[in-house]
C-alpha atoms as a PDB file:
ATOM      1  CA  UNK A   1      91.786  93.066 106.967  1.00  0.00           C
ATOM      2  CA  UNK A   2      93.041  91.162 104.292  1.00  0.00           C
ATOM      3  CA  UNK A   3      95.598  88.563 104.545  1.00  0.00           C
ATOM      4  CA  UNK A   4      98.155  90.585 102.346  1.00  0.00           C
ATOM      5  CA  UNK A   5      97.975  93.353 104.850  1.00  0.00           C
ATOM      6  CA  UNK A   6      98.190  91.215 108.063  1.00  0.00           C
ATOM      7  CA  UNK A   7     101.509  89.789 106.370  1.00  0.00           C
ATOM      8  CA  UNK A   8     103.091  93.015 105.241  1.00  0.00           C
ATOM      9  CA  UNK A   9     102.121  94.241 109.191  1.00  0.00           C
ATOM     10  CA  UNK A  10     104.031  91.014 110.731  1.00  0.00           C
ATOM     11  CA  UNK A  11     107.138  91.608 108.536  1.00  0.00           C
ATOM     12  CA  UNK A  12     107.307  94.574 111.118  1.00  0.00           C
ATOM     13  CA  UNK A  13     105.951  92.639 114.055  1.00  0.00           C
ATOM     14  CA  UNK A  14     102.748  94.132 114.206  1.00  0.00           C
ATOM     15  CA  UNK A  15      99.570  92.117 114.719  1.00  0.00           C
ATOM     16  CA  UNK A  16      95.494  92.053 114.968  1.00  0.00           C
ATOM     17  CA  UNK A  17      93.871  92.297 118.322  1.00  0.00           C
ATOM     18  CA  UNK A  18      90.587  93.274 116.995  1.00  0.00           C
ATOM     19  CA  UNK A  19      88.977  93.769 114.130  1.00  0.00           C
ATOM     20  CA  UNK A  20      85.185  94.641 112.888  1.00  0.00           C
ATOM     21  CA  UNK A  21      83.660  95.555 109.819  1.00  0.00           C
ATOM     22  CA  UNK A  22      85.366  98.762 109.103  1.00  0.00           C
ATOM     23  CA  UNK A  23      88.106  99.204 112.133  1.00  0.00           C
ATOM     24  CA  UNK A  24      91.047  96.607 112.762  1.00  0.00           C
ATOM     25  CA  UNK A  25      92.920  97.310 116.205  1.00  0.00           C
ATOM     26  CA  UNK A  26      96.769  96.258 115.777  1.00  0.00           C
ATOM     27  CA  UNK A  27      99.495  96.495 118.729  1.00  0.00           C
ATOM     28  CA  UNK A  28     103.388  96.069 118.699  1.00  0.00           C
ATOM     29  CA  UNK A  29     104.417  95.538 122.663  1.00  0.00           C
ATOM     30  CA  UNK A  30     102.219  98.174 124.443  1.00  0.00           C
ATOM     31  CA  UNK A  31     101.478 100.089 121.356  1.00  0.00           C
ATOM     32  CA  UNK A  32      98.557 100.631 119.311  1.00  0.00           C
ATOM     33  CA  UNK A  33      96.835 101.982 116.530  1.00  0.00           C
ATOM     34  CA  UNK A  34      93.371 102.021 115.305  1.00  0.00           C
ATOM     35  CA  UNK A  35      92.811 102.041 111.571  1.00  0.00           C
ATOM     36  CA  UNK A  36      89.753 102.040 109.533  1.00  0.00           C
ATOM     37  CA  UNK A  37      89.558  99.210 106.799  1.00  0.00           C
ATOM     38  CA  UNK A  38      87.558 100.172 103.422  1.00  0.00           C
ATOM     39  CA  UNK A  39      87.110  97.501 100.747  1.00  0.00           C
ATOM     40  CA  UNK A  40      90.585  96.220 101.624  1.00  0.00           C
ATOM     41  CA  UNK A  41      92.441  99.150 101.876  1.00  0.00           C
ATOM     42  CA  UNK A  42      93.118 101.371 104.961  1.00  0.00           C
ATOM     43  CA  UNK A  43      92.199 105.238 104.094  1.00  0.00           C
ATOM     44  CA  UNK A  44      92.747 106.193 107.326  1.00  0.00           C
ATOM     45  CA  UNK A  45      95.175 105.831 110.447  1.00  0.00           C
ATOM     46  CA  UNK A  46      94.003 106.986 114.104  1.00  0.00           C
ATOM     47  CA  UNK A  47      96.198 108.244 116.500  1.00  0.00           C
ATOM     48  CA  UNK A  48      98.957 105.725 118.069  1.00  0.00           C
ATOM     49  CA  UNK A  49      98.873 105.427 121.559  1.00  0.00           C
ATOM     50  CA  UNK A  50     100.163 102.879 124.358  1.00  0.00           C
ATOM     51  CA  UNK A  51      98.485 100.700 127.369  1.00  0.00           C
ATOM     52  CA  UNK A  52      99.907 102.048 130.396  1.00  0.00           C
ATOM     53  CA  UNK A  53      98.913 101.056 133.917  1.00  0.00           C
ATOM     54  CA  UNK A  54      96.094 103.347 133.747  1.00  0.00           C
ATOM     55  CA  UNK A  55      94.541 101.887 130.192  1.00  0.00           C
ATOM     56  CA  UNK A  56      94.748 103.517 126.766  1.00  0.00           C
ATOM     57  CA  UNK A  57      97.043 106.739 126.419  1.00  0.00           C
ATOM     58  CA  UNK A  58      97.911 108.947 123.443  1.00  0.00           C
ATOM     59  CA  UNK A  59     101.232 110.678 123.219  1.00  0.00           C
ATOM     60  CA  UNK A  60      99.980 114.790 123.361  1.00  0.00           C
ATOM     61  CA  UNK A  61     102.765 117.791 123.621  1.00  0.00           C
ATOM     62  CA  UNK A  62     101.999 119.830 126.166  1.00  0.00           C
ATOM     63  CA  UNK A  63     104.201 123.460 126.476  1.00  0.00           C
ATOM     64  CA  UNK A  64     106.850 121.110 124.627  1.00  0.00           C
ATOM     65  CA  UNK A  65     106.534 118.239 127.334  1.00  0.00           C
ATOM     66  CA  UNK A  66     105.509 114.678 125.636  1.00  0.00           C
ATOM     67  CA  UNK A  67     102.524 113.260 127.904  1.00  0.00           C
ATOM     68  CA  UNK A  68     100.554 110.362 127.691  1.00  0.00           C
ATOM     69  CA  UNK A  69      96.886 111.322 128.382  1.00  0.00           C
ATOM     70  CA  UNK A  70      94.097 108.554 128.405  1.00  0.00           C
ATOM     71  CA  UNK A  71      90.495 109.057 130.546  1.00  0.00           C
ATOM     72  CA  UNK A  72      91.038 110.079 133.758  1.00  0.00           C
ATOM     73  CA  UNK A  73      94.755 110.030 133.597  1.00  0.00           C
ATOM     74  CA  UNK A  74      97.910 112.407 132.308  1.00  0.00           C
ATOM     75  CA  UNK A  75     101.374 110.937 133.308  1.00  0.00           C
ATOM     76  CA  UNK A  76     104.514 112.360 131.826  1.00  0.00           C
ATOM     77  CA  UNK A  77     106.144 110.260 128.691  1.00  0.00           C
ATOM     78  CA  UNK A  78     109.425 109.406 129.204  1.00  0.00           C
ATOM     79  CA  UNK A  79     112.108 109.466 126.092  1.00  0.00           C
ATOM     80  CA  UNK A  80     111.872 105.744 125.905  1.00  0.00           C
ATOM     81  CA  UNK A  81     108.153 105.539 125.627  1.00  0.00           C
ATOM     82  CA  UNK A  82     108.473 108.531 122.777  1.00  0.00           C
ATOM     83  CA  UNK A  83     110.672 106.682 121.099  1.00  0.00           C
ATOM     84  CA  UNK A  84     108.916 103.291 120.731  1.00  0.00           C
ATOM     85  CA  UNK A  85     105.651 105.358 119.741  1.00  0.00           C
ATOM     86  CA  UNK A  86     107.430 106.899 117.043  1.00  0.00           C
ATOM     87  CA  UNK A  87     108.940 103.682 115.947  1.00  0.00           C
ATOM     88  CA  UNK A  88     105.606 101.963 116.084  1.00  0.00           C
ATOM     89  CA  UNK A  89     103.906 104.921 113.885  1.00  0.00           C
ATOM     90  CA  UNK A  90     106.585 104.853 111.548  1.00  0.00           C
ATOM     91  CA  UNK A  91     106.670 101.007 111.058  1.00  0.00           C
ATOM     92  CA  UNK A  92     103.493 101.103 110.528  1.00  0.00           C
ATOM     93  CA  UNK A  93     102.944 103.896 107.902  1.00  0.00           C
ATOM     94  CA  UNK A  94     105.777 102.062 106.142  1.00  0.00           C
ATOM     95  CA  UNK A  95     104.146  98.669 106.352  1.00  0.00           C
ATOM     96  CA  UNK A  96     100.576 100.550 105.190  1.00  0.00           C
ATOM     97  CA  UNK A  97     102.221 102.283 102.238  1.00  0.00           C
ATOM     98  CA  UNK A  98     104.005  99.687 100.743  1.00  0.00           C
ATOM     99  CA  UNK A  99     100.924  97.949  99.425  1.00  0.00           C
ATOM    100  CA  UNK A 100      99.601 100.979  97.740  1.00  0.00           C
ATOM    101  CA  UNK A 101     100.171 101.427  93.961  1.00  0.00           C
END
């Protein structure tokens, strides 16, 4: 991840928990979002999910209930943790796209 990146992330409070040669893991509270990292520049965004109790979970909509589903585990999401998802995904695409040309 380049330092350009990791600053445009932390204007929106975001930061680096992990990173290898073409993945970077960033978190905001207890969410999260994997993104792959080519020459710089980040072609692709994985899911966002959040740590729960029970590990990783990824928001899913199940017969238009919000879940969040990780191994071994499927808990209902309540509106708060929607929201803060949502927030988190959007900050983040907004943070990403802003150093494209």
């Amino acid at each position: 991840m380049t330092s350009e990146l990791a600053a445009r992330l932390a204007l929106y409070r975001i930061e680096l928990l992990s990173e290898s040669k073409e993945y970077s893991l960033v978190a905001r509270e207890s969410c999260f979002a994997l993104l792959r990292i080519v020459e710089g520049s980040v072609p692709g965004i994985g899911s966002s999910g959040m740590m729960t109790e029970s590990g990783m979970a990824y928001l899913v909509w199940r017969e238009d209930q919000p879940r969040l589903v990780g191994k071994g585990s499927d808990v209902p999401a309540r509106a708060d943790q929607v929201e803060s998802l949502r927030a988190f995904a959007g900050d983040l695409k907004i943070a990403l796209e802003s150093g494209e040309e």
